[in-house]
C-alpha atoms as a PDB file:
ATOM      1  CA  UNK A   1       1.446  14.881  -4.814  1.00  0.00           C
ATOM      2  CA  UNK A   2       0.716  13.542  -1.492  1.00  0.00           C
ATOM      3  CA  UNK A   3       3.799  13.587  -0.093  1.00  0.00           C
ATOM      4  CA  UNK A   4       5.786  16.729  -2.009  1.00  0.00           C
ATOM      5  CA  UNK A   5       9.219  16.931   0.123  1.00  0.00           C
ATOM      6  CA  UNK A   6       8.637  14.703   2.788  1.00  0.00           C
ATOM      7  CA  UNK A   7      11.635  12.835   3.696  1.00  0.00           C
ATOM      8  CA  UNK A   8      11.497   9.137   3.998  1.00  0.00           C
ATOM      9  CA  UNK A   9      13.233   5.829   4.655  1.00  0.00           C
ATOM     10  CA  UNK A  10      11.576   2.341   4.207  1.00  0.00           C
ATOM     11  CA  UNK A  11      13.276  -0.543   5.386  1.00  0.00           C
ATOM     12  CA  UNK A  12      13.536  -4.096   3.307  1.00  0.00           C
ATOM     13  CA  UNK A  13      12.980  -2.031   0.154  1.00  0.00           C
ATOM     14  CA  UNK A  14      14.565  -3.835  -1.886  1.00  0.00           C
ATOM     15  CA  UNK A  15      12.207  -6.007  -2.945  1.00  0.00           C
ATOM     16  CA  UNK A  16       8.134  -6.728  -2.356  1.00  0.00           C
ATOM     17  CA  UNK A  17       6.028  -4.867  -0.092  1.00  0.00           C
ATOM     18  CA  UNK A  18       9.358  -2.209   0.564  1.00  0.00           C
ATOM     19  CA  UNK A  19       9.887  -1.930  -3.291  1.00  0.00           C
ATOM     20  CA  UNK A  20       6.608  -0.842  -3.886  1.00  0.00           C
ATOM     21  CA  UNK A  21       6.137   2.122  -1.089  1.00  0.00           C
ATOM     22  CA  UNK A  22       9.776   2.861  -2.038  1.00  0.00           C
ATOM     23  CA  UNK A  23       8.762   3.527  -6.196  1.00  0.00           C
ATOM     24  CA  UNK A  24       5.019   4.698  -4.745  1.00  0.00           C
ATOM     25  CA  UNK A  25       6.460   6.999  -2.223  1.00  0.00           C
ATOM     26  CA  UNK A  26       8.498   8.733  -5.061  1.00  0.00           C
ATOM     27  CA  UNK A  27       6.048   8.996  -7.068  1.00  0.00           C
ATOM     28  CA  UNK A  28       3.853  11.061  -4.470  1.00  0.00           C
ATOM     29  CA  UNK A  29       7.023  13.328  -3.834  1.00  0.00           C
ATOM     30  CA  UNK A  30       8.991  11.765  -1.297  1.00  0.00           C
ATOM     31  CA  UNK A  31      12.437  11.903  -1.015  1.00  0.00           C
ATOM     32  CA  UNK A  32      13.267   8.044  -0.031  1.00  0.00           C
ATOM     33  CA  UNK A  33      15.801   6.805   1.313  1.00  0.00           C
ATOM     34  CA  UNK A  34      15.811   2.805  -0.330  1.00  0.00           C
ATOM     35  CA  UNK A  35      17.120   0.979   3.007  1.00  0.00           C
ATOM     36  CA  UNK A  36      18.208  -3.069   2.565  1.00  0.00           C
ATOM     37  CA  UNK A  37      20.988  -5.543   3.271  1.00  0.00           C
ATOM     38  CA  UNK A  38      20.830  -6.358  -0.406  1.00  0.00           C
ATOM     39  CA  UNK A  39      22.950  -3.442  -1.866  1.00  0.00           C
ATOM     40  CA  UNK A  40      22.809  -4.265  -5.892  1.00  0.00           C
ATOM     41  CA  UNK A  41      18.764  -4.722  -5.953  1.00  0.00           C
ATOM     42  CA  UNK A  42      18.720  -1.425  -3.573  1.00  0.00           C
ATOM     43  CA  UNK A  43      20.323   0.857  -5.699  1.00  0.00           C
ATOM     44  CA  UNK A  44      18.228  -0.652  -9.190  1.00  0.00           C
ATOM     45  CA  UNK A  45      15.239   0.901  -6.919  1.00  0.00           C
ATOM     46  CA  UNK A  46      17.362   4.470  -6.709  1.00  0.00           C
ATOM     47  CA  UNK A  47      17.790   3.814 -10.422  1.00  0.00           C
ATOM     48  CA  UNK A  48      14.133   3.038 -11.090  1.00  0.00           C
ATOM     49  CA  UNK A  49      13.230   6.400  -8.799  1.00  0.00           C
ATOM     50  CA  UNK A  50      15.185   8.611 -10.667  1.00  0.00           C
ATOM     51  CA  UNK A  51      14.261   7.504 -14.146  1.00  0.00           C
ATOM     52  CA  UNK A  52      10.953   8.476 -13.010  1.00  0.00           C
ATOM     53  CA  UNK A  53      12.237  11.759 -12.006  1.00  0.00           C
ATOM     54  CA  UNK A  54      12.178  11.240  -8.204  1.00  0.00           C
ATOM     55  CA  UNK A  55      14.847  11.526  -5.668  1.00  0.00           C
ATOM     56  CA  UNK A  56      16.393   8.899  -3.204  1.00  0.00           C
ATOM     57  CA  UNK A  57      19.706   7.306  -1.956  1.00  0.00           C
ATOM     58  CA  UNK A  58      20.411   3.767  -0.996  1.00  0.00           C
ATOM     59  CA  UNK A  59      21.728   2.879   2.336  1.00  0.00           C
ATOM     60  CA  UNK A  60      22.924  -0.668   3.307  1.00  0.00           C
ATOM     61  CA  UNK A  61      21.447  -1.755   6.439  1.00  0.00           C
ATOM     62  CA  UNK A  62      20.623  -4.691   8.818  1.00  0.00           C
ATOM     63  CA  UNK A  63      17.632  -3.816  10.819  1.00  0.00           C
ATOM     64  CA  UNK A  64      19.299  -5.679  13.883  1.00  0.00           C
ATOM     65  CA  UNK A  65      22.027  -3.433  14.047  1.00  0.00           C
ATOM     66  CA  UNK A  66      21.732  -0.734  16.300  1.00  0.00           C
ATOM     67  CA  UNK A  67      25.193   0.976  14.637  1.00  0.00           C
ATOM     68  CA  UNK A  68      23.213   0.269  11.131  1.00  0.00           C
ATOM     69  CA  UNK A  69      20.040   1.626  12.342  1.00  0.00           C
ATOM     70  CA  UNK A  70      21.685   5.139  13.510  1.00  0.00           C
ATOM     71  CA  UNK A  71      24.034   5.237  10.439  1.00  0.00           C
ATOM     72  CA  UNK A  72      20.660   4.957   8.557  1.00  0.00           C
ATOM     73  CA  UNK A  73      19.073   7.639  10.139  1.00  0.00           C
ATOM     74  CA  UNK A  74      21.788  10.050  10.316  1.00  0.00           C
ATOM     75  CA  UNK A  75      22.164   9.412   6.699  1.00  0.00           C
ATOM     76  CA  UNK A  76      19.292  10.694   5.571  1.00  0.00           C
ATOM     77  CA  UNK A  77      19.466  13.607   7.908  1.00  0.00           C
ATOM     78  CA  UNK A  78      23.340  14.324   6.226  1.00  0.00           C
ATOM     79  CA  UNK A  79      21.229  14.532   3.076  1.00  0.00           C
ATOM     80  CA  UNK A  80      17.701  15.547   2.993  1.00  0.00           C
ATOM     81  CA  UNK A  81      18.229  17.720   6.362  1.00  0.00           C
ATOM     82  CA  UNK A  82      14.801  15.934   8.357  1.00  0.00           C
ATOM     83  CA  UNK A  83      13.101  13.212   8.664  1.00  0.00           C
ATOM     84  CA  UNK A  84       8.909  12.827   8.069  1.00  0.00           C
ATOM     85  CA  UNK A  85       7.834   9.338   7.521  1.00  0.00           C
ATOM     86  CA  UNK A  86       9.601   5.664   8.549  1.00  0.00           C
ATOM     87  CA  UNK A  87       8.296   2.637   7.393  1.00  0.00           C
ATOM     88  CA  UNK A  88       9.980   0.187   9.368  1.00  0.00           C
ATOM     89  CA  UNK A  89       8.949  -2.924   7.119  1.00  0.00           C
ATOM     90  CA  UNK A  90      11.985  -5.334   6.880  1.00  0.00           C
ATOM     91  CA  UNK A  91      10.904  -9.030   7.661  1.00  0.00           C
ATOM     92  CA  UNK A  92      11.480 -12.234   7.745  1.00  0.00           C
ATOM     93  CA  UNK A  93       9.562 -16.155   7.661  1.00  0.00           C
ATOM     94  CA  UNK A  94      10.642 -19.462   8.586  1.00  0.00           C
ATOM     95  CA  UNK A  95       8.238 -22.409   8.484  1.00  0.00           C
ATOM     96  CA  UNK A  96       8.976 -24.532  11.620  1.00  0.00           C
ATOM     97  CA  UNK A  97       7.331 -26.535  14.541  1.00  0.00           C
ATOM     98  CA  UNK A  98       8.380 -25.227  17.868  1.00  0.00           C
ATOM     99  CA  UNK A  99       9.748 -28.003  18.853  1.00  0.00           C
ATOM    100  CA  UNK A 100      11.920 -28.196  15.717  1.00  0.00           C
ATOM    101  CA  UNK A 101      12.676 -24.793  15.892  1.00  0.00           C
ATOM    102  CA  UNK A 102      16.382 -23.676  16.493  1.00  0.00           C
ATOM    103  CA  UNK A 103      17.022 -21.035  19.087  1.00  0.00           C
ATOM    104  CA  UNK A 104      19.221 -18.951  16.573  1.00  0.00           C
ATOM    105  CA  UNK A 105      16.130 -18.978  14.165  1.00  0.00           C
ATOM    106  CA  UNK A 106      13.936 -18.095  16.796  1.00  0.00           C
ATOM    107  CA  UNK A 107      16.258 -14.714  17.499  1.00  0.00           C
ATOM    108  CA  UNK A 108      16.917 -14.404  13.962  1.00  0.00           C
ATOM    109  CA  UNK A 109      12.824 -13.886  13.060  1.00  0.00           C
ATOM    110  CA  UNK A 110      12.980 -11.941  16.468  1.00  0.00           C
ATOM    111  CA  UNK A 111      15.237 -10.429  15.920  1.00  0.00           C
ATOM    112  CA  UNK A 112      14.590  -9.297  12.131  1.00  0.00           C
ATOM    113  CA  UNK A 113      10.624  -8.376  12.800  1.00  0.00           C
ATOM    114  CA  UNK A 114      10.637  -6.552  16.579  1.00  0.00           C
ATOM    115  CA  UNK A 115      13.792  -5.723  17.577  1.00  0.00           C
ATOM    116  CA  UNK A 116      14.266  -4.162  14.284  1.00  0.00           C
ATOM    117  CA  UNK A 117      11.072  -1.978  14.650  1.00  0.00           C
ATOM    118  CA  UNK A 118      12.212  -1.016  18.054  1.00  0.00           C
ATOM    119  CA  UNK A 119      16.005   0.277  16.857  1.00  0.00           C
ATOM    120  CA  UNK A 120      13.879   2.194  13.806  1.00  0.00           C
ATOM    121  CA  UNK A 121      12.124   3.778  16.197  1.00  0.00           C
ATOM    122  CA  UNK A 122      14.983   4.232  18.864  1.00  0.00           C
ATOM    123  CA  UNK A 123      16.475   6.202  16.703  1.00  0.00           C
ATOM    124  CA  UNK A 124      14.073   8.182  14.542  1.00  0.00           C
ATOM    125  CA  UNK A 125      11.804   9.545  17.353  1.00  0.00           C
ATOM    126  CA  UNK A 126      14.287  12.278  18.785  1.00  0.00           C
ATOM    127  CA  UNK A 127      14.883  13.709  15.445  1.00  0.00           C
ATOM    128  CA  UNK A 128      10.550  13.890  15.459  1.00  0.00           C
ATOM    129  CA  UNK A 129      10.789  15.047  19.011  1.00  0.00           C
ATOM    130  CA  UNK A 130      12.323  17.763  18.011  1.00  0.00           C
ATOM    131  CA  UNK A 131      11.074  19.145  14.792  1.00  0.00           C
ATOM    132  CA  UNK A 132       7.249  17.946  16.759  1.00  0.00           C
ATOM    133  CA  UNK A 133       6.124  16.196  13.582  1.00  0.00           C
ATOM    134  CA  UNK A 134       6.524  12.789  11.954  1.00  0.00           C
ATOM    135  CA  UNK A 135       4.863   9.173  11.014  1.00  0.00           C
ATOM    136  CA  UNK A 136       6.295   5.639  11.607  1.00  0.00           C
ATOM    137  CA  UNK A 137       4.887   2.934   9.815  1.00  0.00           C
ATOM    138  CA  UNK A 138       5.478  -0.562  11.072  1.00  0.00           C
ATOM    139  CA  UNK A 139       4.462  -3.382   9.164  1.00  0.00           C
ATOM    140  CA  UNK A 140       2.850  -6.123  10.832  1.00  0.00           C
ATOM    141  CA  UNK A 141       0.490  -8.900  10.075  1.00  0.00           C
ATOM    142  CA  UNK A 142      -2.923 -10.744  10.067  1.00  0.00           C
ATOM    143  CA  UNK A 143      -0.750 -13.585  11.505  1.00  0.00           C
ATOM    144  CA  UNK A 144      -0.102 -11.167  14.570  1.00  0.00           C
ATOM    145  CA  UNK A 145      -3.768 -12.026  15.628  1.00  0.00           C
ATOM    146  CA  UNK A 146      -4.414 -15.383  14.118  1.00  0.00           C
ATOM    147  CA  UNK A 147      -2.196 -17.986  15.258  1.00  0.00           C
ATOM    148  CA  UNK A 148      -1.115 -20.519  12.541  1.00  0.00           C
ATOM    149  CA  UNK A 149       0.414 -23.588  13.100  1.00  0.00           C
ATOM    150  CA  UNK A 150       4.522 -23.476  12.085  1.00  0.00           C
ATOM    151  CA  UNK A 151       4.772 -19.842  12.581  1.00  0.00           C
ATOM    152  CA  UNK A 152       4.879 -19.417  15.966  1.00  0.00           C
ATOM    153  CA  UNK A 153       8.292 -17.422  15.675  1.00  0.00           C
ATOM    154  CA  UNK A 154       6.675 -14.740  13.182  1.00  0.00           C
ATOM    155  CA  UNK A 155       3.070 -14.562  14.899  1.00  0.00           C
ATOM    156  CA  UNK A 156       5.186 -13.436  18.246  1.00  0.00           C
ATOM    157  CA  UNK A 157       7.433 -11.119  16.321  1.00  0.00           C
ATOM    158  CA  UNK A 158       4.292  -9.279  14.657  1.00  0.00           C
ATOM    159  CA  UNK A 159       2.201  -9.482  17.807  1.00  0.00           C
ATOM    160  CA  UNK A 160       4.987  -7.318  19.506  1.00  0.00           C
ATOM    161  CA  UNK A 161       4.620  -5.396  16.395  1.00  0.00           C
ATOM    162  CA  UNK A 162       1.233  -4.664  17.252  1.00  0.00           C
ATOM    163  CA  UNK A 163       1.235  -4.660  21.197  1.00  0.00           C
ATOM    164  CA  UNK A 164       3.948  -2.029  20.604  1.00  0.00           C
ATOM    165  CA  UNK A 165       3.014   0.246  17.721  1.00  0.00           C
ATOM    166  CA  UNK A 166      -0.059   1.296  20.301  1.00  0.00           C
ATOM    167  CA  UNK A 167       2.040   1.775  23.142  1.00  0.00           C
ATOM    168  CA  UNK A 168       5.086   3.808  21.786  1.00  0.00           C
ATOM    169  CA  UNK A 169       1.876   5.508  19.586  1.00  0.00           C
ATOM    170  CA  UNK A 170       0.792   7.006  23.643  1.00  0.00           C
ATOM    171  CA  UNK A 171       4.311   7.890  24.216  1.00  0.00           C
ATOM    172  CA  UNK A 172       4.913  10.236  21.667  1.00  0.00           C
ATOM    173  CA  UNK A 173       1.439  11.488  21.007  1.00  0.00           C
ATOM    174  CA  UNK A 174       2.019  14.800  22.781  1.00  0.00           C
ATOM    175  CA  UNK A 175       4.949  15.227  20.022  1.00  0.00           C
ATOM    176  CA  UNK A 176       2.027  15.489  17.422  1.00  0.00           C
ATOM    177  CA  UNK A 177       3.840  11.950  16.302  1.00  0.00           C
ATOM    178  CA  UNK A 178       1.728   9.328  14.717  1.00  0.00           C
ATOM    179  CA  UNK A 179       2.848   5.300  14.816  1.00  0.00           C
ATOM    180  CA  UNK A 180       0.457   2.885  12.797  1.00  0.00           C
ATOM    181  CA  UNK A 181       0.724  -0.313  11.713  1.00  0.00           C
ATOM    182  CA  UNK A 182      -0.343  -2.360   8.638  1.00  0.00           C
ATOM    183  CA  UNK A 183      -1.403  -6.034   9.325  1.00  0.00           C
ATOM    184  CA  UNK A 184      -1.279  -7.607   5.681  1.00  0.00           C
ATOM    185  CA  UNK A 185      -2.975 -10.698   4.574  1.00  0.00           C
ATOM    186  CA  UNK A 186      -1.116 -13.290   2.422  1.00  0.00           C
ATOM    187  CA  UNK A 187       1.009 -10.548   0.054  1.00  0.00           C
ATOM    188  CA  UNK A 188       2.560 -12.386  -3.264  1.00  0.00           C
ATOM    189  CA  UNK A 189       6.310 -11.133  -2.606  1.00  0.00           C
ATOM    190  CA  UNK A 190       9.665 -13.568  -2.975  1.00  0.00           C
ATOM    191  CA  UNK A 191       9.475 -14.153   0.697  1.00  0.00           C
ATOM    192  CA  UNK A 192       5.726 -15.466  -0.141  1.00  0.00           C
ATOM    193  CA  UNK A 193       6.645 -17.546  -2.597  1.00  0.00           C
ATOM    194  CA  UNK A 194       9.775 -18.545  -1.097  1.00  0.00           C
ATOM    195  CA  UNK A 195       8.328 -20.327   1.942  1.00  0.00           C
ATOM    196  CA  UNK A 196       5.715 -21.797  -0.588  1.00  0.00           C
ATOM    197  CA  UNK A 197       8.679 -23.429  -2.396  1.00  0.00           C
ATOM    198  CA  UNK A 198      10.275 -25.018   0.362  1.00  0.00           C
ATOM    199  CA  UNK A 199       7.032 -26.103   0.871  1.00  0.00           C
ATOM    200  CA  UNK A 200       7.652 -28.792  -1.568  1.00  0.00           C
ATOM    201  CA  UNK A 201       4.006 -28.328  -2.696  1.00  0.00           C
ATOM    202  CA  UNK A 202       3.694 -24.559  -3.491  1.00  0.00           C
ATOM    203  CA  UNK A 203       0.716 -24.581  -6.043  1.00  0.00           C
ATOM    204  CA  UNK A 204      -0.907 -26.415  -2.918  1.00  0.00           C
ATOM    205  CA  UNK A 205      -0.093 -23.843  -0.590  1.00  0.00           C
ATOM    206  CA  UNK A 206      -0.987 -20.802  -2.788  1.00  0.00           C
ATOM    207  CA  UNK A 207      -4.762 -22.352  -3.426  1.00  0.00           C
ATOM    208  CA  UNK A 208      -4.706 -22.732   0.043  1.00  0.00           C
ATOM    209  CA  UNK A 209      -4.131 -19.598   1.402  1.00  0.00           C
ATOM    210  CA  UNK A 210      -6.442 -17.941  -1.815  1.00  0.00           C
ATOM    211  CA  UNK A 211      -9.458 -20.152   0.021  1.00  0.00           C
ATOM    212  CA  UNK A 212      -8.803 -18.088   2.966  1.00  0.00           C
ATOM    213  CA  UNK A 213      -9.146 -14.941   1.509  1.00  0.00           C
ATOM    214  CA  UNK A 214     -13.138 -14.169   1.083  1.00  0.00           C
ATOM    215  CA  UNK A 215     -12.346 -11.499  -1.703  1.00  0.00           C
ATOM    216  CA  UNK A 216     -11.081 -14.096  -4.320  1.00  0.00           C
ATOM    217  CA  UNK A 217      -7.686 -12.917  -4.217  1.00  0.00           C
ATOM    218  CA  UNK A 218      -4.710 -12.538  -2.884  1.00  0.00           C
ATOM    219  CA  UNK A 219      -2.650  -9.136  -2.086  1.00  0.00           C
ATOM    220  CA  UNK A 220      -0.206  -7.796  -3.824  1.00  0.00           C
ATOM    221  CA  UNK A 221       2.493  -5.755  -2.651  1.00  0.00           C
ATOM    222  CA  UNK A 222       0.869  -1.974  -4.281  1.00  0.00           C
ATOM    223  CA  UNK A 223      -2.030  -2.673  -1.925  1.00  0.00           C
ATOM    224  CA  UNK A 224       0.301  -2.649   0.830  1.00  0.00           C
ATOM    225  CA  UNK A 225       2.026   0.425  -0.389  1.00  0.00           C
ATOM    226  CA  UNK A 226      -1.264   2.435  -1.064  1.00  0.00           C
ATOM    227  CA  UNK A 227      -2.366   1.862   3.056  1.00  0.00           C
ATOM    228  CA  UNK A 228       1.024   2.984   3.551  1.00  0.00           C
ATOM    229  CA  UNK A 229       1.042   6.476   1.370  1.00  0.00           C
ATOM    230  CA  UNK A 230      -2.569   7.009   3.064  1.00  0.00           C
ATOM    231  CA  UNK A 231      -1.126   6.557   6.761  1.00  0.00           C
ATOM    232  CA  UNK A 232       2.075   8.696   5.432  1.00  0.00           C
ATOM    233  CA  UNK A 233      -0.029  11.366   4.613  1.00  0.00           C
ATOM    234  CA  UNK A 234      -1.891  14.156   6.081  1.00  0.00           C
ATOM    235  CA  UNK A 235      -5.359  12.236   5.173  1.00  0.00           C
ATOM    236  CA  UNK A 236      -4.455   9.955   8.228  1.00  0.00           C
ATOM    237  CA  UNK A 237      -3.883  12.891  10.280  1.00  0.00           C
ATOM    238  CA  UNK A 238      -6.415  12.162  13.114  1.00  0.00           C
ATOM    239  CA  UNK A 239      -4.871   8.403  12.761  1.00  0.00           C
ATOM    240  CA  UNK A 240      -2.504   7.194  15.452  1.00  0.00           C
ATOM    241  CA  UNK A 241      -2.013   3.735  17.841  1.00  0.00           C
ATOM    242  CA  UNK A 242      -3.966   1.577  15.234  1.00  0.00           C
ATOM    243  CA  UNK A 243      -3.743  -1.841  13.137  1.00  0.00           C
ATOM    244  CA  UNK A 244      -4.760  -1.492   9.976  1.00  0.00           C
ATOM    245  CA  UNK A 245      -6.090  -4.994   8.375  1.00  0.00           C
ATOM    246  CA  UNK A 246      -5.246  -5.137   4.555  1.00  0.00           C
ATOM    247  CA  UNK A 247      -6.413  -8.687   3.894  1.00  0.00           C
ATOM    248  CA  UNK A 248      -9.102  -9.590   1.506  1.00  0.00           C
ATOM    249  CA  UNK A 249     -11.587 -10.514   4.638  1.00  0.00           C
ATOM    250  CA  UNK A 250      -9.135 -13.046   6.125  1.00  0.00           C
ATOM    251  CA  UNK A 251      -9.108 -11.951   9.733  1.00  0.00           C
ATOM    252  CA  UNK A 252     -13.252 -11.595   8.898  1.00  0.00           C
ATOM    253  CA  UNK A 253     -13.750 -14.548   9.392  1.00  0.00           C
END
């Protein structure tokens, strides 16, 4: 097992990319701690983790919630007694022109995507500090690079992402503390296929974005989570400040 007794908390596990590091995590020997807003498909994930015979506790969080954040980290100290690995990996899309844009949706994908990342972080590096160990996984995205056209809210949010993975990655360094991030093609998760829908024309836009993808395929949220138990684990030990493309040749291109 990769990751016998390491603690860990993923954020937006309740469903897609978080559901699947949360299950693969426990699988490896993590102790998880399932973090979401959405409190009935969170604890089916504790369910499905200890059916399998690992361990893990749910804890209802918004990511934009600095009271939520700490509660969320001093929860799974209250349990598990330390904290190894965060995958700071809630999100959230909206498909809008600029100009069309509303400034509360702007701070909400803000909001959701960086400033969420940052309280994670805020809060989680002291308790590293101090024990001089720990990973933090922030998920980011291809679109962080490659500007597309109606996104302009989420390709900010996951540049930050990126711009500041590498620089709190210097800061704690010394603290034998490594910060990666993992940039993600198009991922088939509700959010996905939720934005496809209000679309209007989702079979459109999912041939669309498969064309863009040189491998023939799009991701899936397990090939998210295996980049994530690799950077979790001591494998990715000489691993720290970088963005780690898992897109099927997109950003290739």
């Amino acid at each position: 097992m990769r990751l016998k007794g390491k603690v860990s908390i993923i954020t937006g596990a309740a469903s897609g990319i978080g559901r699947a590091t949360a299950l693969l995590f426990a699988m490896e020997g993590a102790k998880v701690v399932v973090a979401d807003r959405d409190s009935i498909a969170g604890e089916e994930i504790v369910k499905m983790i200890k059916e399998k015979g690992g361990k893990g506790i749910f804890v209802q969080v918004n990511v934009t919630k600095a009271s939520d954040v700490k509660r969320m980290i001093e929860t799974a100290l209250e349990k598990y007694g330390t904290l190894d690995v965060l995958h700071n990996n809630a999100g959230t899309n909206l498909r809008v022109t600029t100009t069309e844009m509303k400034e509360k949706d702007w701070d909400m994908v803000i909001n959701v995507n960086l400033k969420g990342v940052f309280l994670g972080c805020k809060y989680a590096i002291p308790i590293m500090m101090k024990q001089r160990s720990g990973v933090i996984i922030n998920t980011a995205s291809t679109f962080g690079f490659v500007g597309t056209p109606g996104f302009s809210a989420y390709c900010a949010s996951k540049g930050g992402v990126v711009a500041f993975t590498k620089a709190i990655a210097l800061e704690v360094a010394p603290y034998n503390i490594r910060v990666n991030c993992i940039c993600p093609g198009t991922i088939e998760t509700p959010m996905t296929k939720r934005l496809w829908a209000e679309s209007g024309k989702p079979n459109e836009m999912r041939a669309a974005r498969l064309t863009s993808h040189p491998i023939g395929r799009l991701g899936t949220p397990e090939d998210i989570a295996l980049t994530a138990l690799f950077l979790a684990s001591d494998e990715s030990s000489f691993i720290t400040g970088s963005a780690i493309f898992v897109d099927g040749g997109y950003t290739a291109q």
